[in-house]
Protein backbone atom coordinates (compact mmCIF):
# COMPACT_ATOMS: atom_id res chain seq x y z
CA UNK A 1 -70.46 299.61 -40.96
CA UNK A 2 -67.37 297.79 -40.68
CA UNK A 3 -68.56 295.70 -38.12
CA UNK A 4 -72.18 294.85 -39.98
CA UNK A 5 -69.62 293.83 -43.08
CA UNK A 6 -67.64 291.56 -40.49
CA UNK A 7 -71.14 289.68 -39.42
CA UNK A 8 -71.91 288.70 -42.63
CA UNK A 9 -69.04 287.60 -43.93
CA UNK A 10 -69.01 285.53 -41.00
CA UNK A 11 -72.73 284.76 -42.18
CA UNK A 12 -71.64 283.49 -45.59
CA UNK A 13 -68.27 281.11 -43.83
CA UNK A 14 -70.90 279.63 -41.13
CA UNK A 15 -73.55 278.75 -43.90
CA UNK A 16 -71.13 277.09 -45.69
CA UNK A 17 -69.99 274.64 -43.81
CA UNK A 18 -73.45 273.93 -41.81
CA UNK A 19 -74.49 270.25 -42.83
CA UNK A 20 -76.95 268.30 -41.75
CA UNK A 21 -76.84 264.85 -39.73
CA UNK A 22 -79.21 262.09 -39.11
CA UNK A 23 -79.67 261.18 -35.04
CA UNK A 24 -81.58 257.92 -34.48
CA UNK A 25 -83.93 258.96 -31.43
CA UNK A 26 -85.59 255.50 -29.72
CA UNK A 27 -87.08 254.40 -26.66
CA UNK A 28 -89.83 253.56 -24.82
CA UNK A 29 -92.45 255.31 -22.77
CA UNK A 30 -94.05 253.83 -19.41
CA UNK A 31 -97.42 254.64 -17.79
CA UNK A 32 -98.40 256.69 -20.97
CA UNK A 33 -101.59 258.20 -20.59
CA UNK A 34 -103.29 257.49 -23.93
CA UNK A 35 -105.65 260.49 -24.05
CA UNK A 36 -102.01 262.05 -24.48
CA UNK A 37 -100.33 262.73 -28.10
CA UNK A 38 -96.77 262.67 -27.60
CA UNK A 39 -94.36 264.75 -29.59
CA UNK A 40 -90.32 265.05 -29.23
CA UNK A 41 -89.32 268.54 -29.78
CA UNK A 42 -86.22 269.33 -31.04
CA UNK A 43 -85.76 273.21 -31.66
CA UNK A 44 -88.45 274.64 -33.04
CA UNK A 45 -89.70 271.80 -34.86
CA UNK A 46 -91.60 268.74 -32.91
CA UNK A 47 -92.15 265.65 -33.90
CA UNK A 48 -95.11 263.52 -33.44
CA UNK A 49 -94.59 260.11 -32.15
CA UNK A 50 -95.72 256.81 -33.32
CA UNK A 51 -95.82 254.64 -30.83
CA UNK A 52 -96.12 250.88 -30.39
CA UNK A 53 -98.27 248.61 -28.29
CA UNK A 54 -95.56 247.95 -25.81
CA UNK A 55 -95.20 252.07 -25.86
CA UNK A 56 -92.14 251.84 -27.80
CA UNK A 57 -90.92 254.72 -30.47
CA UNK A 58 -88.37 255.19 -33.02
CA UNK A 59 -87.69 258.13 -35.37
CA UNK A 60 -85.09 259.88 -37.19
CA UNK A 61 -84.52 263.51 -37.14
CA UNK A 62 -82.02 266.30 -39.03
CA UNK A 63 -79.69 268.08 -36.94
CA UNK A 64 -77.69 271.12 -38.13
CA UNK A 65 -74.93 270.48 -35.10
CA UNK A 66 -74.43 269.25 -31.82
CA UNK A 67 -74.07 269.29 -29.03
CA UNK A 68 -78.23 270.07 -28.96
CA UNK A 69 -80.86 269.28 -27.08
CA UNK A 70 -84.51 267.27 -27.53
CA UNK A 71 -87.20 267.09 -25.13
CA UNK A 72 -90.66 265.77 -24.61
CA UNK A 73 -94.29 267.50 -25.39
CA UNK A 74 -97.97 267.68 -25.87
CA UNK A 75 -100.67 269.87 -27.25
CA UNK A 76 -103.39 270.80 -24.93
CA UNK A 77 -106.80 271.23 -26.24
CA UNK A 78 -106.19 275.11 -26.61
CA UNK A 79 -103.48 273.79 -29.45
CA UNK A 80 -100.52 275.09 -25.86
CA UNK A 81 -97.48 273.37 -26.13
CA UNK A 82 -96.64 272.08 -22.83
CA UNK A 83 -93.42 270.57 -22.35
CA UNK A 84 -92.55 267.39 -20.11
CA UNK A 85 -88.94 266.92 -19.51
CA UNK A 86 -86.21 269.25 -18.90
CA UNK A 87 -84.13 269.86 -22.08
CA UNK A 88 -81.82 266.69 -22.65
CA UNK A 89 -78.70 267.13 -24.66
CA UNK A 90 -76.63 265.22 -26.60
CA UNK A 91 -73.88 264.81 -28.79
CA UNK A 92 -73.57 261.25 -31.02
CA UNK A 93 -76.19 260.21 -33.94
CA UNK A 94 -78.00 257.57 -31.73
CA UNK A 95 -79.93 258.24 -28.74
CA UNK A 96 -81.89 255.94 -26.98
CA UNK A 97 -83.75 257.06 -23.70
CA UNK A 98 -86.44 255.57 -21.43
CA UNK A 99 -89.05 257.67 -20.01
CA UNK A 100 -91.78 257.35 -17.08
CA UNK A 101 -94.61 259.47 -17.91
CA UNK A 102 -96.37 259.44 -14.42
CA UNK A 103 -93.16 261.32 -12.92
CA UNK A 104 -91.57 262.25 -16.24
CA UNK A 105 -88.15 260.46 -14.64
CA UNK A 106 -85.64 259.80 -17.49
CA UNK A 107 -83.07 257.26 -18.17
CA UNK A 108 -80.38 257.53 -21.06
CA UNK A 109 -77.09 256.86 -21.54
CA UNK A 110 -73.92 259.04 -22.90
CA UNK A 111 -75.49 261.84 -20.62
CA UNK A 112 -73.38 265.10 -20.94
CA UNK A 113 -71.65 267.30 -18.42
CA UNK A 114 -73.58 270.17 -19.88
CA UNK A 115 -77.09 268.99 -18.93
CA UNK A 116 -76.44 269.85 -15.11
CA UNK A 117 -76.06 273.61 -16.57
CA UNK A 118 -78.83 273.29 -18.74
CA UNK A 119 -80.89 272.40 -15.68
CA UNK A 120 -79.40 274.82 -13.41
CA UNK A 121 -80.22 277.70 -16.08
CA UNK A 122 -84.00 276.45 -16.49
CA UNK A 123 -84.24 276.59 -13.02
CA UNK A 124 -83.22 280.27 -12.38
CA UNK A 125 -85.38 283.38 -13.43
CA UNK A 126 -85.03 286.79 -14.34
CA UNK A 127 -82.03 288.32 -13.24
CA UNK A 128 -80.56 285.31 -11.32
CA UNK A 129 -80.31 283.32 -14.72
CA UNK A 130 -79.10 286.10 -16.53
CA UNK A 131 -76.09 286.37 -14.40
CA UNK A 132 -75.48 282.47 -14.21
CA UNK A 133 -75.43 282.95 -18.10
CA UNK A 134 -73.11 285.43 -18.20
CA UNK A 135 -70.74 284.59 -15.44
CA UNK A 136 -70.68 280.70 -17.38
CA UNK A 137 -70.35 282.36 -21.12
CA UNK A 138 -68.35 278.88 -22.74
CA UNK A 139 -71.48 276.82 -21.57
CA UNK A 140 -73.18 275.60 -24.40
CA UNK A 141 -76.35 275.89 -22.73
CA UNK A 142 -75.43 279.68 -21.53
CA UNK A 143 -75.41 280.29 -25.34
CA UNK A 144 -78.50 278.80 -26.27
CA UNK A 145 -80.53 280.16 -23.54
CA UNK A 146 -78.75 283.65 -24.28
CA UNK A 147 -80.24 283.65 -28.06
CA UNK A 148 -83.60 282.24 -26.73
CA UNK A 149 -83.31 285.14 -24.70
CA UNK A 150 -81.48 287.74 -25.98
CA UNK A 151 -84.86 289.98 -26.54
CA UNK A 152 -85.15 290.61 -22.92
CA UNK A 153 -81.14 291.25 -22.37
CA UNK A 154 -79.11 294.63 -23.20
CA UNK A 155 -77.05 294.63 -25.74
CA UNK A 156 -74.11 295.19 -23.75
CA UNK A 157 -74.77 292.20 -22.14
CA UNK A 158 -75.18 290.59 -24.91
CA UNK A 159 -71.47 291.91 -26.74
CA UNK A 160 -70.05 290.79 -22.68
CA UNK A 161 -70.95 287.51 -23.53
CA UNK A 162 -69.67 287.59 -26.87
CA UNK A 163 -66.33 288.85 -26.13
CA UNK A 164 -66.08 286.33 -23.51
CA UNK A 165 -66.43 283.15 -25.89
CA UNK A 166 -63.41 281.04 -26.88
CA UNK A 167 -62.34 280.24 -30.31
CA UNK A 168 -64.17 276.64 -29.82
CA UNK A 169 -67.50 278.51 -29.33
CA UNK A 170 -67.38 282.01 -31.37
CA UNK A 171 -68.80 280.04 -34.67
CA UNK A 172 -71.84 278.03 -32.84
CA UNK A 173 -74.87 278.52 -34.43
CA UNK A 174 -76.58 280.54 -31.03
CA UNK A 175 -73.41 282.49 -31.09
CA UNK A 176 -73.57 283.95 -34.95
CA UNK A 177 -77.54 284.76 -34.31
CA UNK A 178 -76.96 286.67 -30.86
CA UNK A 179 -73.91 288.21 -33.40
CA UNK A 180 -76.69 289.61 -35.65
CA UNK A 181 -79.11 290.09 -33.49
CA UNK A 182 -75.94 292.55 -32.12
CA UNK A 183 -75.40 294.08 -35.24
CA UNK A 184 -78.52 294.75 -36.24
CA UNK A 185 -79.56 296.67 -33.35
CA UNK A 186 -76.81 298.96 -33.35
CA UNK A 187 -78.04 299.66 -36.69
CA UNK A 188 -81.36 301.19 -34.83
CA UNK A 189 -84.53 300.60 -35.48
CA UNK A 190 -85.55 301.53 -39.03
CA UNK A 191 -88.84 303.43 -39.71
CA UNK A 192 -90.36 304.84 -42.71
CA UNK A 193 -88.34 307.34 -44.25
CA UNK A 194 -85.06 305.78 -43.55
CA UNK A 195 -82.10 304.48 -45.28
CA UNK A 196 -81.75 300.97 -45.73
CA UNK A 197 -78.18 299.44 -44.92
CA UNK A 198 -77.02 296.50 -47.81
CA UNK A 199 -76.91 293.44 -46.14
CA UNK A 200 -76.38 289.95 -47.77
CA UNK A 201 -78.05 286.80 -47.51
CA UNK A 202 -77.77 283.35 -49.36
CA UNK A 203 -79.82 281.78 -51.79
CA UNK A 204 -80.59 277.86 -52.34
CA UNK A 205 -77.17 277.55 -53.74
CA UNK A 206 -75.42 279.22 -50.90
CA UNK A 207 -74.53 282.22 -52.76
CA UNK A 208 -74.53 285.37 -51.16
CA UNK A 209 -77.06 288.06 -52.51
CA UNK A 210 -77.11 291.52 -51.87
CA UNK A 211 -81.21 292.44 -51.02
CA UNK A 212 -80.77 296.30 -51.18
CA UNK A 213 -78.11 296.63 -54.00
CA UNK A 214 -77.58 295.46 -57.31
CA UNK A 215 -80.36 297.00 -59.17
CA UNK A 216 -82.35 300.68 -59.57
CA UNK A 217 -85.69 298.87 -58.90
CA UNK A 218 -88.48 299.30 -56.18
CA UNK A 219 -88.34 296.65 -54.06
CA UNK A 220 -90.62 294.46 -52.71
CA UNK A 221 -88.75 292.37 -49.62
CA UNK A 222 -90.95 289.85 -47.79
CA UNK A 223 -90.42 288.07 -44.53
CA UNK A 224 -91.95 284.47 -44.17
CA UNK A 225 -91.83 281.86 -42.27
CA UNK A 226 -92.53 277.94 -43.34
CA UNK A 227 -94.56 277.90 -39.94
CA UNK A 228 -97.37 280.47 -40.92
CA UNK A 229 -99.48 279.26 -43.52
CA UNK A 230 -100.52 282.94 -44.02
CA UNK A 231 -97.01 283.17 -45.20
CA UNK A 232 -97.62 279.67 -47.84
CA UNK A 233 -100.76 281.32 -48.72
CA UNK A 234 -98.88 284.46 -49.85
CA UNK A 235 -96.43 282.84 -52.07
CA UNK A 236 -99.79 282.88 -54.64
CA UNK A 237 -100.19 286.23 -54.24
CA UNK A 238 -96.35 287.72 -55.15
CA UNK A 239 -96.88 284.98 -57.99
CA UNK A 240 -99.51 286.93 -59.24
CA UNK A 241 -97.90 290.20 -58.33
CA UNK A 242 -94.86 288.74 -60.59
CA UNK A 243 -97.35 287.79 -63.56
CA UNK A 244 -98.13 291.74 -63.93
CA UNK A 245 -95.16 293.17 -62.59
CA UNK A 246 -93.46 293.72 -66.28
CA UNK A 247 -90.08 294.23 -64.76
CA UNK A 248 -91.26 297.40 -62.45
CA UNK A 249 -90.53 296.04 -59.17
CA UNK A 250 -87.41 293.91 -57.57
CA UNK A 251 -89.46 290.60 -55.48
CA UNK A 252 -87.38 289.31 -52.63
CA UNK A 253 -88.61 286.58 -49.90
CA UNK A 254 -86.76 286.21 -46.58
CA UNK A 255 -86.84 282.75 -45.11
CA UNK A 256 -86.92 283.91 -40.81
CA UNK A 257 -86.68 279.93 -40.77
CA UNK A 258 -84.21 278.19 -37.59
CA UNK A 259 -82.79 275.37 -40.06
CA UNK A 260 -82.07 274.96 -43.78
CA UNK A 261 -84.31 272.04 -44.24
CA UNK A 262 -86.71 273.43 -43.22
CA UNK A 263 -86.65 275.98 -45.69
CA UNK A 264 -85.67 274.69 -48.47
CA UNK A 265 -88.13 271.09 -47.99
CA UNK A 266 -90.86 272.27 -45.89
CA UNK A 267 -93.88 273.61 -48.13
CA UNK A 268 -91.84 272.96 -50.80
CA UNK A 269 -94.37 272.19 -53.30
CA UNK A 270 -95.59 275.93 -52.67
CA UNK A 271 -92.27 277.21 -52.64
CA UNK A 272 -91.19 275.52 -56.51
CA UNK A 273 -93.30 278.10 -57.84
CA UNK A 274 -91.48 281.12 -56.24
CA UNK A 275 -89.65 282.37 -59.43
CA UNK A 276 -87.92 285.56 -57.74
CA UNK A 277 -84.96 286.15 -55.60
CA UNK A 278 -85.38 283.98 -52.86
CA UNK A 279 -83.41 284.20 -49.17
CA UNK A 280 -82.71 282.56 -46.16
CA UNK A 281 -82.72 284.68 -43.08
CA UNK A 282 -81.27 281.58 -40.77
CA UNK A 283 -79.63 283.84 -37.74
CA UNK A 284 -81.94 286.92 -37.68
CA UNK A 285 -80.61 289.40 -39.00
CA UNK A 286 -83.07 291.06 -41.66
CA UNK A 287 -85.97 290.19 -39.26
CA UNK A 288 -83.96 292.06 -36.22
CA UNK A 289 -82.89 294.95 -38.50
CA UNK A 290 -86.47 294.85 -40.71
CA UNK A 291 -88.29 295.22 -37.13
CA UNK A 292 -90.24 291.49 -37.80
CA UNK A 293 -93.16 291.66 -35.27
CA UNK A 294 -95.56 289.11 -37.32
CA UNK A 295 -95.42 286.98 -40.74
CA UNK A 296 -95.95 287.56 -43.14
CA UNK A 297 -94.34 291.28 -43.11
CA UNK A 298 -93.68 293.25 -46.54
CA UNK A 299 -91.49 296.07 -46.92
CA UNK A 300 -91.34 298.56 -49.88
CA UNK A 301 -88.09 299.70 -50.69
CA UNK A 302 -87.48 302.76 -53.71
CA UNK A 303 -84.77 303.04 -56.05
CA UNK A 304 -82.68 305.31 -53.79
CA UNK A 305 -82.65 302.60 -51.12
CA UNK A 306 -85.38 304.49 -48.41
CA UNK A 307 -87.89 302.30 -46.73
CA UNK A 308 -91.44 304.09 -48.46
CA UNK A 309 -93.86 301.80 -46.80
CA UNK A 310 -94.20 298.53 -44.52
CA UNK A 311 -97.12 296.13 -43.95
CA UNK A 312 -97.91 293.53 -42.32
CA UNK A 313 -100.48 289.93 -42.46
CA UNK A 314 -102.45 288.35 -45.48
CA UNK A 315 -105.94 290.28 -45.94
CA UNK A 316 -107.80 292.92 -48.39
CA UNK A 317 -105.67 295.82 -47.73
CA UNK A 318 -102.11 294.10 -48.14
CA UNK A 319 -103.10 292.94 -51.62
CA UNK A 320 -104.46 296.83 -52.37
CA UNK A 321 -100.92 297.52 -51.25
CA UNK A 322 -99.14 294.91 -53.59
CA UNK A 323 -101.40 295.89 -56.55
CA UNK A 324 -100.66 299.63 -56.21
CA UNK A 325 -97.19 298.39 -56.89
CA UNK A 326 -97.45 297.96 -60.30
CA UNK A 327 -99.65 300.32 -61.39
């Protein structure tokens, strides 16, 4: 318990003092085959580009910190996202890279010392990357493909690597989520029937809100995601659940969203009308400790803090479920 405690007060200090900053991406793109839509990726979120007649491009993007990494992609007809380049990484507000598309050969400038690792660790598979990962903890790269990873890697791997990290890398983004990701499963997987550890999260204003204490309501706690319109669609639905719920039942929405913009601004015309307790789950933790497998997920938690029921997508039955709620 200690140790959960520790994690998110580290939460809280590493939310704080996240801020945004605008890169300037720009360049052009040679032998561009124009049945192709190209889109620059940059974490999760991808970009479409709008390109010139010369096959120039210029956009501006919001980073949470750097160094980080961009690369280039398509959508295939199946709606597959198929990725071009290698992940490029940089660390200044202005990039400005050249790219052929019939052998996908780059040129930029600035290039870091890190994007030989990054390479190196795209290159290797299975157990021979996890090994270059953990034998080369301080890499940035190591980090980030440890958290893209850390599903498919032990937790005692995982706390190796962490333990490992120097004081300029303990606080990186990738480290706090593989932190949670930690803590949470030492917690154990919760089921029905169980008790439900107090965790914290913060709101729009950064405060820090406790989702299983601080009232002796049923709660309602739902996972979203600004990705999965399913999740958009069933921001109308707890509104209606909150029209009728005459103070019965405690509403909470977790963000499971990679950046703060994204969850406060994407959607956000659907999201002004959310009128309940409202959280951002930005380095995993309720959606490792919840047991996320899909969004939207709801979870039904009674008075004396027990998990009573979970459910899971937008159809018939979950709003049977919802309505049952409050009557």
């Amino acid at each position: 318990m200690k140790q959960l405690v520790l994690i998110l007060l580290l939460n809280m200090m590493v939310y704080q003092v996240q801020a945004q900053q605008t890169v300037h991406f720009s360049g052009k793109i040679n032998n561009l085959d124009p049945t192709e839509i190209v889109r620059l990726s940059y974490g999760t979120t991808s970009y479409f580009l709008e390109l010139s007649s010369d096959h120039r491009f210029a956009r501006d993007i919001e980073v949470a910190e750097t160094p980080t990494f961009f690369y280039f992609s398509t959508i295939s007809k199946s709606g597959k996202i198929i990725q071009h380049t290698p992940r490029i990484w940089f660390d200044n507000d202005s990039v400005v890279i050249n790219l052929d598309w019939s052998d996908k050969s780059i040129q930029t400038a600035n290039t870091l010392d890190i994007q030989a690792v990054s390479e190196k660790i795209e290159s290797l598979k299975g157990k021979k990357q996890k090994e270059f990962i953990l034998n080369n903890p301080n890499e940035i790269p190591s980090l980030y493909f440890a958290d893209r990873n850390k599903e498919k890697m032990s937790t005692s791997d995982l706390t190796q690597l962490l333990q490992a990290l120097n004081e300029a890398n303990k606080n990186t983004t990738y480290a706090t989520r593989i932190k949670n990701y930690v803590a949470a499963k030492k917690l154990g997987g919760l089921k029905k029937g169980d008790k439900v550890n107090d965790f914290t999260l913060p709101d729009e204003t950064g405060q820090e809100v406790s989702v299983i204490k601080g009232s002796d309501k049923t709660k309602l706690i739902a996972i979203f995601s600004s990705g999965c319109q399913y999740s958009i669609a069933s921001i109308k639905l707890l509104s209606q659940l909150s029209e009728i719920n005459e103070g019965q039942i405690e509403i909470i929405t977790i963000w499971d969203d990679a950046s703060k913009d994204t969850w406060l601004n994407t959607h956000k015309e659907e999201k002004d009308k959310i009128t309940w307790t409202n959280l951002w789950d930005g380095y995993n933790f309720a959606a490792t400790y919840l047991n996320r497998k899909l969004w939207p997920s709801f979870y039904v938690v009674n008075k004396e803090g027990v998990l009573t029921d979970k459910f899971h997508s937008l159809n018939k039955k979950t709003a049977q479920k919802l309505g049952d709620l409050v009557n």
